[in-house]
C-alpha atoms as a PDB file:
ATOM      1  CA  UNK A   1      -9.777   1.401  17.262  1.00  0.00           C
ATOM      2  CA  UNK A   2     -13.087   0.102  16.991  1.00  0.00           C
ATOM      3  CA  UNK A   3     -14.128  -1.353  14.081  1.00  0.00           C
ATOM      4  CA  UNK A   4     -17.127   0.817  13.241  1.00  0.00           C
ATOM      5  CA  UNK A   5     -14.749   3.916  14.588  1.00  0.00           C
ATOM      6  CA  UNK A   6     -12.282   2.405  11.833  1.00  0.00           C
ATOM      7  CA  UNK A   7     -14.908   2.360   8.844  1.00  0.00           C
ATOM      8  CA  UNK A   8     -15.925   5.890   9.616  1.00  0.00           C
ATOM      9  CA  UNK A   9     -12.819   7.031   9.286  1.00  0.00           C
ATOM     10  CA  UNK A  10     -12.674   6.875   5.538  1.00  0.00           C
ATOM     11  CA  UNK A  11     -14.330   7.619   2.543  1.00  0.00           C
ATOM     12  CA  UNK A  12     -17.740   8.880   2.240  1.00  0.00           C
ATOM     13  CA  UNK A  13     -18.727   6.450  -0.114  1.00  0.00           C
ATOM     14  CA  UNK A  14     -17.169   3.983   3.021  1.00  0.00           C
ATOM     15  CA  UNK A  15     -19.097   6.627   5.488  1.00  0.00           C
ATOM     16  CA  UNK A  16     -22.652   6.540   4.494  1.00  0.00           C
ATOM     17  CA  UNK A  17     -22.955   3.127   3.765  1.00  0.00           C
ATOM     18  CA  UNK A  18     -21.606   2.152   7.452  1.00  0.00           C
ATOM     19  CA  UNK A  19     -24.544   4.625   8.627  1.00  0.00           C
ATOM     20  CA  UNK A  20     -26.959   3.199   6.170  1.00  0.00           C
ATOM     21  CA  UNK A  21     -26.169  -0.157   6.999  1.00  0.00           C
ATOM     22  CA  UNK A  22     -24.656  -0.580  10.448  1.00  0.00           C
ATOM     23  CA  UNK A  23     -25.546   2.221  12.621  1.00  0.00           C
ATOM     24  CA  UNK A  24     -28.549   4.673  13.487  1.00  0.00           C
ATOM     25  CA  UNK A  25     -27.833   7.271  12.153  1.00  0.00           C
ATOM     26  CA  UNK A  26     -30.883   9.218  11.678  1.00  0.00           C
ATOM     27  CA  UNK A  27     -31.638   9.637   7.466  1.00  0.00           C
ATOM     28  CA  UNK A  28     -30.727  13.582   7.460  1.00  0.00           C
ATOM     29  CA  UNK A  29     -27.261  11.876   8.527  1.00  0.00           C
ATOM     30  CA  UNK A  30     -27.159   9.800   5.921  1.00  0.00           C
ATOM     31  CA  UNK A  31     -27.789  11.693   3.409  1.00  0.00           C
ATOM     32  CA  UNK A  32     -25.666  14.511   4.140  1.00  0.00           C
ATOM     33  CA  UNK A  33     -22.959  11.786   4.056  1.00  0.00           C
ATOM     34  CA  UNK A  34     -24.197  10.506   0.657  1.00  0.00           C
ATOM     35  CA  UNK A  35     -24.448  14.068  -0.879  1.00  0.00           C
ATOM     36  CA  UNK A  36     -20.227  14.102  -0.327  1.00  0.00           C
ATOM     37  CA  UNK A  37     -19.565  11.626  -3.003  1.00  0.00           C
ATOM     38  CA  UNK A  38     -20.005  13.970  -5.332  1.00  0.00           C
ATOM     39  CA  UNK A  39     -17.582  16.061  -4.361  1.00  0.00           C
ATOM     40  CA  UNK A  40     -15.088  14.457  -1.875  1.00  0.00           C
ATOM     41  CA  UNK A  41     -12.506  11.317  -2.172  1.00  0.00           C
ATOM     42  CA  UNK A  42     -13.157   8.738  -3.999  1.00  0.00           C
ATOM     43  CA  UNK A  43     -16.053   9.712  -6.105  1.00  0.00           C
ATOM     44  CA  UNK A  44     -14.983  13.009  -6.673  1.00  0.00           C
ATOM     45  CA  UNK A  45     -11.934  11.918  -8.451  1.00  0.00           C
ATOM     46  CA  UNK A  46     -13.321   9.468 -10.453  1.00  0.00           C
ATOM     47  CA  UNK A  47     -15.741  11.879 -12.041  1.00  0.00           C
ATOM     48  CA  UNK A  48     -13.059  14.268 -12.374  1.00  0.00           C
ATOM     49  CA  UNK A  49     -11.044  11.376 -14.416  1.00  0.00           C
ATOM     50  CA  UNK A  50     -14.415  11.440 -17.040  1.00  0.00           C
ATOM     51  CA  UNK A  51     -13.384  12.552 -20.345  1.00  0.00           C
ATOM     52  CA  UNK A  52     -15.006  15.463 -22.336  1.00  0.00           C
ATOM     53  CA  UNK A  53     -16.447  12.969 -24.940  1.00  0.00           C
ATOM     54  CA  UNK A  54     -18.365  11.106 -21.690  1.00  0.00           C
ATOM     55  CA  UNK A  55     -15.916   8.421 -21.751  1.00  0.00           C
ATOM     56  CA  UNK A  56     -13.275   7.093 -18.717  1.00  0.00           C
ATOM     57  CA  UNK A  57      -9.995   5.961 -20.291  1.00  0.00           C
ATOM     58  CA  UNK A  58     -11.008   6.694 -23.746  1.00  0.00           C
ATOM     59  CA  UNK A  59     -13.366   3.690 -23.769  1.00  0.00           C
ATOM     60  CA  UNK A  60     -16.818   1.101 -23.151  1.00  0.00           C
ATOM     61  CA  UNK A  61     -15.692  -1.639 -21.957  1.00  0.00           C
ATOM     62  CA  UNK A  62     -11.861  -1.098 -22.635  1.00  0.00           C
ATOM     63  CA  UNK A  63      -9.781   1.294 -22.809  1.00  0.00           C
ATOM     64  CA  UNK A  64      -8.401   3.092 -26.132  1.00  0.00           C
ATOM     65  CA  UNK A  65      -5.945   2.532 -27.113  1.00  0.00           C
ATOM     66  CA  UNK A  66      -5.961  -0.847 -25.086  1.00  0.00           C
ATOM     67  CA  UNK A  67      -2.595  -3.427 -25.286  1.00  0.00           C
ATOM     68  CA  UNK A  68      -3.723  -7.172 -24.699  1.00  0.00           C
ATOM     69  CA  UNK A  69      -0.578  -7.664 -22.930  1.00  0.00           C
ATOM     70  CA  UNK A  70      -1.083  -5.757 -20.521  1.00  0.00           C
ATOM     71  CA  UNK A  71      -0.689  -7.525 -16.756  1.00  0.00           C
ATOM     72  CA  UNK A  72      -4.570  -8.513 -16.173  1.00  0.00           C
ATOM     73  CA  UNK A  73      -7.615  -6.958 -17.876  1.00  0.00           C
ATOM     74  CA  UNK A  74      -7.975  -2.883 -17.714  1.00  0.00           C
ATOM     75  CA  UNK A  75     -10.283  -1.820 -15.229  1.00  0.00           C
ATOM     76  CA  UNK A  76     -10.361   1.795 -16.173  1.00  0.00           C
ATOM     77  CA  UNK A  77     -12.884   2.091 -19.370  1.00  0.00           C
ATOM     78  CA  UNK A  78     -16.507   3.175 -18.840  1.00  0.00           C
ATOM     79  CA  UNK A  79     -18.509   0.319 -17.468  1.00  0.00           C
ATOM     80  CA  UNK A  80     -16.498  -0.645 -14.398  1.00  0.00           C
ATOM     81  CA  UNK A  81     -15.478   3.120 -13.209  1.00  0.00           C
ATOM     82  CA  UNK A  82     -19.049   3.437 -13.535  1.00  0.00           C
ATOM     83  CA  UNK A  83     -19.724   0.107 -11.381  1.00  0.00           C
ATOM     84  CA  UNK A  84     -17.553   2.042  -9.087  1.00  0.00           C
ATOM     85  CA  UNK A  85     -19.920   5.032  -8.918  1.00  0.00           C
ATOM     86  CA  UNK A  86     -22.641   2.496  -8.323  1.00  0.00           C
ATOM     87  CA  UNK A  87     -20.726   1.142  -6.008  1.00  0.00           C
ATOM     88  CA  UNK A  88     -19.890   4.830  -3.748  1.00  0.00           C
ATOM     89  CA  UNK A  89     -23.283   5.421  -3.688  1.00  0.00           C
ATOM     90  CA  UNK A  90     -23.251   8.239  -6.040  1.00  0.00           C
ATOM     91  CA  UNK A  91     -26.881   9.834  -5.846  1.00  0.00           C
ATOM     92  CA  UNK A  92     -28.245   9.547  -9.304  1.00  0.00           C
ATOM     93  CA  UNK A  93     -30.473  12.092  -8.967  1.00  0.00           C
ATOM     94  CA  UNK A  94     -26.921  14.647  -8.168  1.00  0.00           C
ATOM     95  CA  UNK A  95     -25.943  17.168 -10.841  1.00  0.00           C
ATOM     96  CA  UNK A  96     -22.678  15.497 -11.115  1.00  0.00           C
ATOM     97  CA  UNK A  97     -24.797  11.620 -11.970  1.00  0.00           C
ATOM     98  CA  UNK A  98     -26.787  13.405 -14.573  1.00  0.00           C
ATOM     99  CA  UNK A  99     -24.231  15.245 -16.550  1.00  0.00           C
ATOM    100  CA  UNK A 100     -22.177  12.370 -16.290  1.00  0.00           C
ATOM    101  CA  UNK A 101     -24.512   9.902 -17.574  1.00  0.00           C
ATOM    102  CA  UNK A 102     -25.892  11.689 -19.792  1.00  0.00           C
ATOM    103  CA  UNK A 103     -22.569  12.385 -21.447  1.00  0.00           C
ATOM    104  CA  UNK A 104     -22.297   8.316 -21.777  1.00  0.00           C
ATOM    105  CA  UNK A 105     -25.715   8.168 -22.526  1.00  0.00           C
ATOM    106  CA  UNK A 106     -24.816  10.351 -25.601  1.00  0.00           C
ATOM    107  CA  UNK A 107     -21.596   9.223 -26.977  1.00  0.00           C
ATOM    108  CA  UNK A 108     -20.330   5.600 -24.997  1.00  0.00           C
ATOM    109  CA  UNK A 109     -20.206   3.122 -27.842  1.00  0.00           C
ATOM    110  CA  UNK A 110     -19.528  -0.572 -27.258  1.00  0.00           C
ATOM    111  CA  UNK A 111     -16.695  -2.088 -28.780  1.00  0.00           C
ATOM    112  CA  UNK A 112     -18.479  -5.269 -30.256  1.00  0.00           C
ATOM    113  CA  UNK A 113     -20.592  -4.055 -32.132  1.00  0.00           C
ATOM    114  CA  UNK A 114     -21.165  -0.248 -31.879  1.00  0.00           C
ATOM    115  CA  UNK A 115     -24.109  -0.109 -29.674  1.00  0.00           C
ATOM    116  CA  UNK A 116     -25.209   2.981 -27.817  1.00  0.00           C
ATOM    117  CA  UNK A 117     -23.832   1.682 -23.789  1.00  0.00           C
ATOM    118  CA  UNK A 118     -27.797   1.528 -22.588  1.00  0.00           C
ATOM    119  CA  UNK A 119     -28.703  -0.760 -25.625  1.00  0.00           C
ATOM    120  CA  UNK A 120     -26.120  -3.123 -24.154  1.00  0.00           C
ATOM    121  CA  UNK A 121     -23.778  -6.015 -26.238  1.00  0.00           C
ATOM    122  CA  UNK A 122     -24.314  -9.480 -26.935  1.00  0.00           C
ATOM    123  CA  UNK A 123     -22.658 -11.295 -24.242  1.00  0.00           C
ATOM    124  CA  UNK A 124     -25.188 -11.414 -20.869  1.00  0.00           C
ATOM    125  CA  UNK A 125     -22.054 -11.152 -18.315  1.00  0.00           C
ATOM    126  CA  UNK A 126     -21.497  -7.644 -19.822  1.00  0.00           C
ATOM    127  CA  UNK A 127     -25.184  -6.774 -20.489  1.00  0.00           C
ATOM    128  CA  UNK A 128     -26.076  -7.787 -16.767  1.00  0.00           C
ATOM    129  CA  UNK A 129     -23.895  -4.685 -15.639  1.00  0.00           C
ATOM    130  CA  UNK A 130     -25.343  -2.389 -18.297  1.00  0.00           C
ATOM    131  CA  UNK A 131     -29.038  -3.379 -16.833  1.00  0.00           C
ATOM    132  CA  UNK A 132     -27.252  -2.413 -13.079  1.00  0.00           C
ATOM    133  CA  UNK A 133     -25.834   0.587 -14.697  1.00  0.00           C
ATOM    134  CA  UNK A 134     -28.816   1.880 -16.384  1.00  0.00           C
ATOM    135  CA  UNK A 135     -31.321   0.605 -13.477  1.00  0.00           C
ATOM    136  CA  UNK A 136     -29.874   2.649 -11.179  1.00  0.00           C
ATOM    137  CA  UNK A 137     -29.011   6.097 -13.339  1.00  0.00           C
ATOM    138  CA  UNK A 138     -32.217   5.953 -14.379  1.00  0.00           C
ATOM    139  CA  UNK A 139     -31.914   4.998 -18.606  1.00  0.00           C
ATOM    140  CA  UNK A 140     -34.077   2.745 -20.195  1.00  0.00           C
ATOM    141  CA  UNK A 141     -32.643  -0.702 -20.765  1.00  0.00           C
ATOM    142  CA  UNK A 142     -35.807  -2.429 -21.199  1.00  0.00           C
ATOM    143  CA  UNK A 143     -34.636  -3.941 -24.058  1.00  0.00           C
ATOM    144  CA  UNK A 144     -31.481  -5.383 -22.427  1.00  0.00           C
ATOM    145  CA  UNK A 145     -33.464  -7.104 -19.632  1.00  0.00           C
ATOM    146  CA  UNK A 146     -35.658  -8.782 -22.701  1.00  0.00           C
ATOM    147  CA  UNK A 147     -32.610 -10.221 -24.169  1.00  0.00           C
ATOM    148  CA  UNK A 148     -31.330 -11.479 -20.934  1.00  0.00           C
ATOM    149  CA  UNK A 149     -35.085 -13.096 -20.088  1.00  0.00           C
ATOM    150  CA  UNK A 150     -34.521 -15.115 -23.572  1.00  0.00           C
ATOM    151  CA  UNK A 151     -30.568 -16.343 -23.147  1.00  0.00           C
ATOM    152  CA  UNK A 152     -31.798 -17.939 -19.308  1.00  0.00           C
ATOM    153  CA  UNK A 153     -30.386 -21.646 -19.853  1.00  0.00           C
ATOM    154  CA  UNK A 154     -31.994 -24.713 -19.012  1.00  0.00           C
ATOM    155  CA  UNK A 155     -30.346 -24.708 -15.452  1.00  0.00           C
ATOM    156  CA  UNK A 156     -31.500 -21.465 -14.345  1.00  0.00           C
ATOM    157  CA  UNK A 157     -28.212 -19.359 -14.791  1.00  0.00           C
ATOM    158  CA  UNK A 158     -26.601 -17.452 -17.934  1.00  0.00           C
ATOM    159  CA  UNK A 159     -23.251 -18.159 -19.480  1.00  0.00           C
ATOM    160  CA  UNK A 160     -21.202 -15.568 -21.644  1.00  0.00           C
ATOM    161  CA  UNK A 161     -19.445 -18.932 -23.477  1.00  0.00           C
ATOM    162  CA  UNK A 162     -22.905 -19.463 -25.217  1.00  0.00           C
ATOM    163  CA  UNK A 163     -21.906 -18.247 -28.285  1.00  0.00           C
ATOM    164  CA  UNK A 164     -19.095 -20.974 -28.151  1.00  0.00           C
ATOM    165  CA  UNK A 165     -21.058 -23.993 -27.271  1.00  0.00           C
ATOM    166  CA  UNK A 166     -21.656 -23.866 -23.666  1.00  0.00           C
ATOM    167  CA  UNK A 167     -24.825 -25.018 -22.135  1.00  0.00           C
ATOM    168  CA  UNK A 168     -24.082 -24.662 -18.418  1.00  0.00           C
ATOM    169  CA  UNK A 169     -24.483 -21.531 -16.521  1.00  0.00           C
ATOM    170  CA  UNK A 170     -21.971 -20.074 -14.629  1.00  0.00           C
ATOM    171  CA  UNK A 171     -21.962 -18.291 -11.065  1.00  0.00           C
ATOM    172  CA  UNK A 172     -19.877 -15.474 -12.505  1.00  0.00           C
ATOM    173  CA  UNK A 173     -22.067 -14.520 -15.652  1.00  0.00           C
ATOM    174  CA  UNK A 174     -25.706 -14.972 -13.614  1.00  0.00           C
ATOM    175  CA  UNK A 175     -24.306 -13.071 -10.558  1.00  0.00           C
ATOM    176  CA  UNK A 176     -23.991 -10.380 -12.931  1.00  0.00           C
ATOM    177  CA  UNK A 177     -27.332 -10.530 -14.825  1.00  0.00           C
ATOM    178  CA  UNK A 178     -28.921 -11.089 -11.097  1.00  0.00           C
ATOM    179  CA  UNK A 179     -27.922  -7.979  -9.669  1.00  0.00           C
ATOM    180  CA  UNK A 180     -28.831  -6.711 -12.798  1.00  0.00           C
ATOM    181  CA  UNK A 181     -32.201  -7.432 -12.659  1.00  0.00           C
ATOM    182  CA  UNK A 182     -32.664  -6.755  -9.345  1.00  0.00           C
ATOM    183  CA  UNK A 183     -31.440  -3.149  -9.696  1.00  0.00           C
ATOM    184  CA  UNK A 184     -33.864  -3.077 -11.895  1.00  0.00           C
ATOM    185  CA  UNK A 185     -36.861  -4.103 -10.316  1.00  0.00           C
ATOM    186  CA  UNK A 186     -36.143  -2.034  -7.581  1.00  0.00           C
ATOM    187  CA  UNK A 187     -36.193   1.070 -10.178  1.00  0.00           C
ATOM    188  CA  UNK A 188     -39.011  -0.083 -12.125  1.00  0.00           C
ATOM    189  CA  UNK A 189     -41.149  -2.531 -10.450  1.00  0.00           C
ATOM    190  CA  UNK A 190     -39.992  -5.403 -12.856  1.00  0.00           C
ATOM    191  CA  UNK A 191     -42.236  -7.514 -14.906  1.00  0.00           C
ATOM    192  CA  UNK A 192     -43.821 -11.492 -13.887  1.00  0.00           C
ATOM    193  CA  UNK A 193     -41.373 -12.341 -16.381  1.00  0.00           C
ATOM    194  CA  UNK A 194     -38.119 -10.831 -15.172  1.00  0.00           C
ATOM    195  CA  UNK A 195     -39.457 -11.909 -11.336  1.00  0.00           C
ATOM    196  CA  UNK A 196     -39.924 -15.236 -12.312  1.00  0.00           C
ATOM    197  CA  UNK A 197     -36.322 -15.229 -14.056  1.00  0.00           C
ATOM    198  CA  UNK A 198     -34.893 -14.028 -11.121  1.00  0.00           C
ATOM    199  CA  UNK A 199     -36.120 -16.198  -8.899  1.00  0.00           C
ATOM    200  CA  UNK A 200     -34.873 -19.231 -11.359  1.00  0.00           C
ATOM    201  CA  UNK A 201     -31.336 -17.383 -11.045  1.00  0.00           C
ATOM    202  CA  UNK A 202     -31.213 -17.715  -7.109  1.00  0.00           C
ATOM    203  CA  UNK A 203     -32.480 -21.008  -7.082  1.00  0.00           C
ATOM    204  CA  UNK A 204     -29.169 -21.941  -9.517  1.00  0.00           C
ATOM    205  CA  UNK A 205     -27.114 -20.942  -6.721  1.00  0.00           C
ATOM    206  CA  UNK A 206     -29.168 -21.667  -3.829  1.00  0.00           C
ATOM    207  CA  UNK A 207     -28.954 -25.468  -5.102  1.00  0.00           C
ATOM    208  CA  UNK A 208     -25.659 -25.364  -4.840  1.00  0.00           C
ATOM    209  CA  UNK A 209     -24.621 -23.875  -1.905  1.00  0.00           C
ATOM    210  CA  UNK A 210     -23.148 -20.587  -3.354  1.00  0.00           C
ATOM    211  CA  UNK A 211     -20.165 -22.391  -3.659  1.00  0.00           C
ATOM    212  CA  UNK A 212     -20.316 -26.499  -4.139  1.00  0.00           C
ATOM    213  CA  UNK A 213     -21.006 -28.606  -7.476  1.00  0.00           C
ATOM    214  CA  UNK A 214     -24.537 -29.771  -7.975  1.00  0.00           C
ATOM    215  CA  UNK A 215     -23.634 -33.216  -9.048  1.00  0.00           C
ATOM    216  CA  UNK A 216     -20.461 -33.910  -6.524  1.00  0.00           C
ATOM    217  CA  UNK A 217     -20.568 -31.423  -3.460  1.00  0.00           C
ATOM    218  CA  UNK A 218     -17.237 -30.464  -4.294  1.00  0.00           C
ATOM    219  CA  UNK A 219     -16.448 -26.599  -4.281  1.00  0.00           C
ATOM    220  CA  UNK A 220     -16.350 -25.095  -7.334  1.00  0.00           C
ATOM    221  CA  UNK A 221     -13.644 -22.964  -7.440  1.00  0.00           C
ATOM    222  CA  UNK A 222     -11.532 -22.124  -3.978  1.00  0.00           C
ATOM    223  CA  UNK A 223     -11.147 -18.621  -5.655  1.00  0.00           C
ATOM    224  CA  UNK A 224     -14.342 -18.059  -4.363  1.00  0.00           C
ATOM    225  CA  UNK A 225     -13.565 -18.295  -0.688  1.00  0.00           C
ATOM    226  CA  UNK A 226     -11.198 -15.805  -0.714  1.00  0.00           C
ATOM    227  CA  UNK A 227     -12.879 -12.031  -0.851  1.00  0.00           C
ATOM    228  CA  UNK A 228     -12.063  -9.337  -3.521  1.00  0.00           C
ATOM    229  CA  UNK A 229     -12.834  -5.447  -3.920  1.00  0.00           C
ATOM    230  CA  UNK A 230     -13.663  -4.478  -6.416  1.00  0.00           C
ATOM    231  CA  UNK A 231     -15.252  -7.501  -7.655  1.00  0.00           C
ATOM    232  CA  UNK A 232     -15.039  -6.656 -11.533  1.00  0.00           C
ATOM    233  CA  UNK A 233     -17.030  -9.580 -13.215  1.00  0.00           C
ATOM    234  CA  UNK A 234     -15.977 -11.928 -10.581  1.00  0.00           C
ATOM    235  CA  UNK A 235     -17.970 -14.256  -8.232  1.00  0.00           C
ATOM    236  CA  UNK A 236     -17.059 -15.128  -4.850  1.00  0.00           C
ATOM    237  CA  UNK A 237     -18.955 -16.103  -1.817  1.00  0.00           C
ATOM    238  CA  UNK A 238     -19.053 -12.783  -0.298  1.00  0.00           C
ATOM    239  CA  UNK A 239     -20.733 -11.153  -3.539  1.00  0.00           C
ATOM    240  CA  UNK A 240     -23.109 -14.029  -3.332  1.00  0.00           C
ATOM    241  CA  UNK A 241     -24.335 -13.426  -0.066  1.00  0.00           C
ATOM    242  CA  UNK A 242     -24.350  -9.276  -0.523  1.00  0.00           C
ATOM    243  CA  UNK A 243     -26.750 -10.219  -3.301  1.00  0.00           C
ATOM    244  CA  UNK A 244     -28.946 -12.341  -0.996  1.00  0.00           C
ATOM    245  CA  UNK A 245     -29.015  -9.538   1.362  1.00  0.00           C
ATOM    246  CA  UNK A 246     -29.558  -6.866  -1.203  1.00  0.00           C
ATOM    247  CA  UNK A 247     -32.917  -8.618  -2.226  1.00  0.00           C
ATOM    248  CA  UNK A 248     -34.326  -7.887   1.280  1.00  0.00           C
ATOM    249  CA  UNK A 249     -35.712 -11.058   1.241  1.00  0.00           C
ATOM    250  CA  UNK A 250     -35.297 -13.767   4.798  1.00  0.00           C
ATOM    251  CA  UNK A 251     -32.211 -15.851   4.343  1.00  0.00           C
ATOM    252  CA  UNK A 252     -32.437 -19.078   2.771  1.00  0.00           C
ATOM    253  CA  UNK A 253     -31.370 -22.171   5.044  1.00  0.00           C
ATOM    254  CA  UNK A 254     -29.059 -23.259   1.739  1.00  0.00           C
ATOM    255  CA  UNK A 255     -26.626 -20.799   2.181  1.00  0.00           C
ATOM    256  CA  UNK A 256     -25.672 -21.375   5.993  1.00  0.00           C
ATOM    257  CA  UNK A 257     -22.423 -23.012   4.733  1.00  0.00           C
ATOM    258  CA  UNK A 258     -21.438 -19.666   3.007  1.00  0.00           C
ATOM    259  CA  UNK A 259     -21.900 -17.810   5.974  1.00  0.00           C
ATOM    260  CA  UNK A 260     -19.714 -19.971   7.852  1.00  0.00           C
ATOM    261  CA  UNK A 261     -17.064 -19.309   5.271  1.00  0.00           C
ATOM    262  CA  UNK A 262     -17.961 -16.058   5.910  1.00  0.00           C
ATOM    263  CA  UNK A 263     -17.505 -15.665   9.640  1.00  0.00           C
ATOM    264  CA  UNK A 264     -14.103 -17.963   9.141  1.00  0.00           C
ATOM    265  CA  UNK A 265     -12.725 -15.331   7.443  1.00  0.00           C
ATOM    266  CA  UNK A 266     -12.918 -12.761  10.771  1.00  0.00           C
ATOM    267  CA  UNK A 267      -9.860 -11.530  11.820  1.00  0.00           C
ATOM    268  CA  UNK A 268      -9.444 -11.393  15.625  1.00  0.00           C
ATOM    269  CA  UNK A 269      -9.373  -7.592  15.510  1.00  0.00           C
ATOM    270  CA  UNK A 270     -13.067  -7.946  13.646  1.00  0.00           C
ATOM    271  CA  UNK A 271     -12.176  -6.872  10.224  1.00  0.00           C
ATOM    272  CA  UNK A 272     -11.856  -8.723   6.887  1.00  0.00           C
ATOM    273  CA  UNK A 273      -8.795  -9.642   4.518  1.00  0.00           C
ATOM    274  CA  UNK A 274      -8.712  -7.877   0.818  1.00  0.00           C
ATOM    275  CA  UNK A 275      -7.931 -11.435  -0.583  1.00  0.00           C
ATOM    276  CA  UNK A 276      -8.004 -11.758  -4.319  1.00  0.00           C
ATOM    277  CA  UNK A 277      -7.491  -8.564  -6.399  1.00  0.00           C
ATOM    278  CA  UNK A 278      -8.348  -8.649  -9.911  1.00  0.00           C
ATOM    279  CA  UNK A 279      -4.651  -7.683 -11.352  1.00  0.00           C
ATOM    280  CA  UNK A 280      -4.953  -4.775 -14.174  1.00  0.00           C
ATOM    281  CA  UNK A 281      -4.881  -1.392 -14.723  1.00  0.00           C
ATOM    282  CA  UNK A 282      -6.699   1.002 -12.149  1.00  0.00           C
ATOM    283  CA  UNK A 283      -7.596   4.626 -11.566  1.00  0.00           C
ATOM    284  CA  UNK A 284      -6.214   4.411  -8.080  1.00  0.00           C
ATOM    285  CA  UNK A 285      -5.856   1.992  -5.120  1.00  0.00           C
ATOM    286  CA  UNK A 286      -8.670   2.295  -2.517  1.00  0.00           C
ATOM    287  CA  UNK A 287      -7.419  -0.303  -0.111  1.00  0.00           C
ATOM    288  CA  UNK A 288      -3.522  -1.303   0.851  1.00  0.00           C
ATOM    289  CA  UNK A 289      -3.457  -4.237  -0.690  1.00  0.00           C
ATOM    290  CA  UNK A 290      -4.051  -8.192  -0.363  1.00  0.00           C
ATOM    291  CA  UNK A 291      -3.640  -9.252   3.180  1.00  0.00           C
ATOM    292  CA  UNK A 292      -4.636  -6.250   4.468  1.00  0.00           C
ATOM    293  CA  UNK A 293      -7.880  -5.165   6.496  1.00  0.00           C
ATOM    294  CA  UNK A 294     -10.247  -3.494   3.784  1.00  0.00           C
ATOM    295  CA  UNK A 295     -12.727  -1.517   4.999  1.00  0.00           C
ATOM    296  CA  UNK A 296     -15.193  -2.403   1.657  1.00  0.00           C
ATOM    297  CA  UNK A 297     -14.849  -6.338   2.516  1.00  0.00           C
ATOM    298  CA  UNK A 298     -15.427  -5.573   5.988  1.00  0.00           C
ATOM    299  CA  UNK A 299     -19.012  -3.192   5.639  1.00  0.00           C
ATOM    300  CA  UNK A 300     -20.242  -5.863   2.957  1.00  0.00           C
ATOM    301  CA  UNK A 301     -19.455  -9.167   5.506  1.00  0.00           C
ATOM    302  CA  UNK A 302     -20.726  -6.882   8.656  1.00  0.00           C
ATOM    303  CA  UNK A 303     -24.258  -6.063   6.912  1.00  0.00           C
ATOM    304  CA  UNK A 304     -24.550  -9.670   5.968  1.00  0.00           C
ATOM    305  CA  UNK A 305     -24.352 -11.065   9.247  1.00  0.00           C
ATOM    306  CA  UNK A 306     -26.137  -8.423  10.318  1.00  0.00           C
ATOM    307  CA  UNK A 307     -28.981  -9.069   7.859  1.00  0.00           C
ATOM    308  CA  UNK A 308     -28.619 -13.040   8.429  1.00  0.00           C
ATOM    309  CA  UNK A 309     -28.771 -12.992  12.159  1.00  0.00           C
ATOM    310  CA  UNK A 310     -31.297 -10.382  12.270  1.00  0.00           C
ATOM    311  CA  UNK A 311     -34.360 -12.285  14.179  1.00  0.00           C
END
């Protein structure tokens, strides 16, 4: 089957991306396709999953009641099966995205310190994610993005070890607060200030390759050349170079090495691997597991090359 043949034959939060993204599908198309998420597969059943009291799994960040030794973090509270939503393509502007925001909106409470979800936390890996979350339903987390725009380090990044002496950014906390911020200047237009912080942000990892140590050249962590879905809180290569794309900006020179990683990773039947799952609790498997052709891996590497080799 032919690759694209082989994305379309899936989900429709798979479906309207790879006719977004990949194909021409004229916009009527698309949006027909995006309308199903709502109501078919994937997206469909996660809603369903919401409970009456707006949460997933009882609730913010984890779930209640939640058992530290459990295999892996839980993946099933609010914030990531909302990620997920983000993730589908669920059209905020849908019935089904209103009532089910507003519902959070209303009663989702984080666990550190009781804070209504769109007021965010304290630790920027977490608020980052509640800035994407609220960007792109539409809430107000204007105050969020402030107290992100104070807690940029020295170095350009964010880092949720802070609080515990840290001074160094790291790629997984600002990859978080990036896509953050860009989600929300794409809702809102932004500020000079958050502009100018996210352009710091990409420079942090543009200096660096996506992947190698400032001061040696050696990579930082090999984790990050092998691909995940969902990415949870992770960074890897591939959800560096999604971001660049997402900013619709022309690729920087500095991260021709990552797309080299990126096209090493090809399989000869033109898919990509699901690599590194995040082990914990889930709602339900959308892929068949590490070493395995994933259709999500394969639309996100297929619109980056696409959007790097674009002349």
């Amino acid at each position: 089957m032919d690759v694209l043949d082989w994305l379309l034959d899936s989900d429709p939060a798979i479906r309207w991306q790879v006719l977004r993204d990949l194909t021409d599908a004229p916009a009527p198309e698309v949006r027909a396709e995006r309308a199903r998420v709502a109501t078919e597969g994937w997206g469909a059943r996660l809603l369903a999953l919401q409970d009456k009291n707006g949460q997933w799994d009882g609730g913010t960040y984890f779930p209640s009641p939640f058992d530290d030794s459990e295999d892996g973090q839980p993946w099933t509270a609010t914030t990531y099966s909302l990620l997920l939503l983000r993730d589908f393509g669920l059209d905020p502007r849908s019935d089904e995205a209103r009532n089910a925001v507003a519902l959070v909106r209303d009663n989702s409470r984080w666990e550190e310190g009781g804070q209504p979800f769109f007021e965010g936390e304290v630790e920027p890996c977490v608020n980052g994610m509640a800035v994407t979350l609220g960007a792109y339903f539409g809430e107000n987390v204007d105050g969020v993005v402030a107290r992100l725009l104070g807690e940029q380090l020295a170095d350009g990044g964010w880092n949720c070890e802070v609080e515990r002496g840290s001074v160094r950014s790291s790629f997984g906390t600002t990859i978080n607060v990036l896509e953050g911020l860009l989600e929300y200047e794409l809702a809102t237009g932004g500020s000079p200030a958050s502009l100018k912080a996210r352009q710091r942000a990409e420079e942090y990892l543009l200096e660096r390759g996506l992947l190698r140590r400032r001061t040696t050249g050696e990579v930082i962590d090999s984790d990050w050349l092998d691909f995940s879905y969902p990415t949870r809180w992770f960074y890897d290569v591939l959800r560096g170079l999604d971001y660049f794309r997402a900013t619709g900006n022309r690729p920087d020179e500095r991260i021709a090495e990552a797309v080299e990683v990126l096209r090493s990773k090809r399989q000869p039947d033109g898919t990509w691997l699901l690599e590194n799952s995040h082990p914990g609790r889930i709602h339900f498997a959308m892929e068949d597991g590490d070493g395995l052709p994933s259709r999500w891996n394969t639309l996100r590497a297929l619109r980056v090359l696409d959007w790097y080799e674009r002349p």
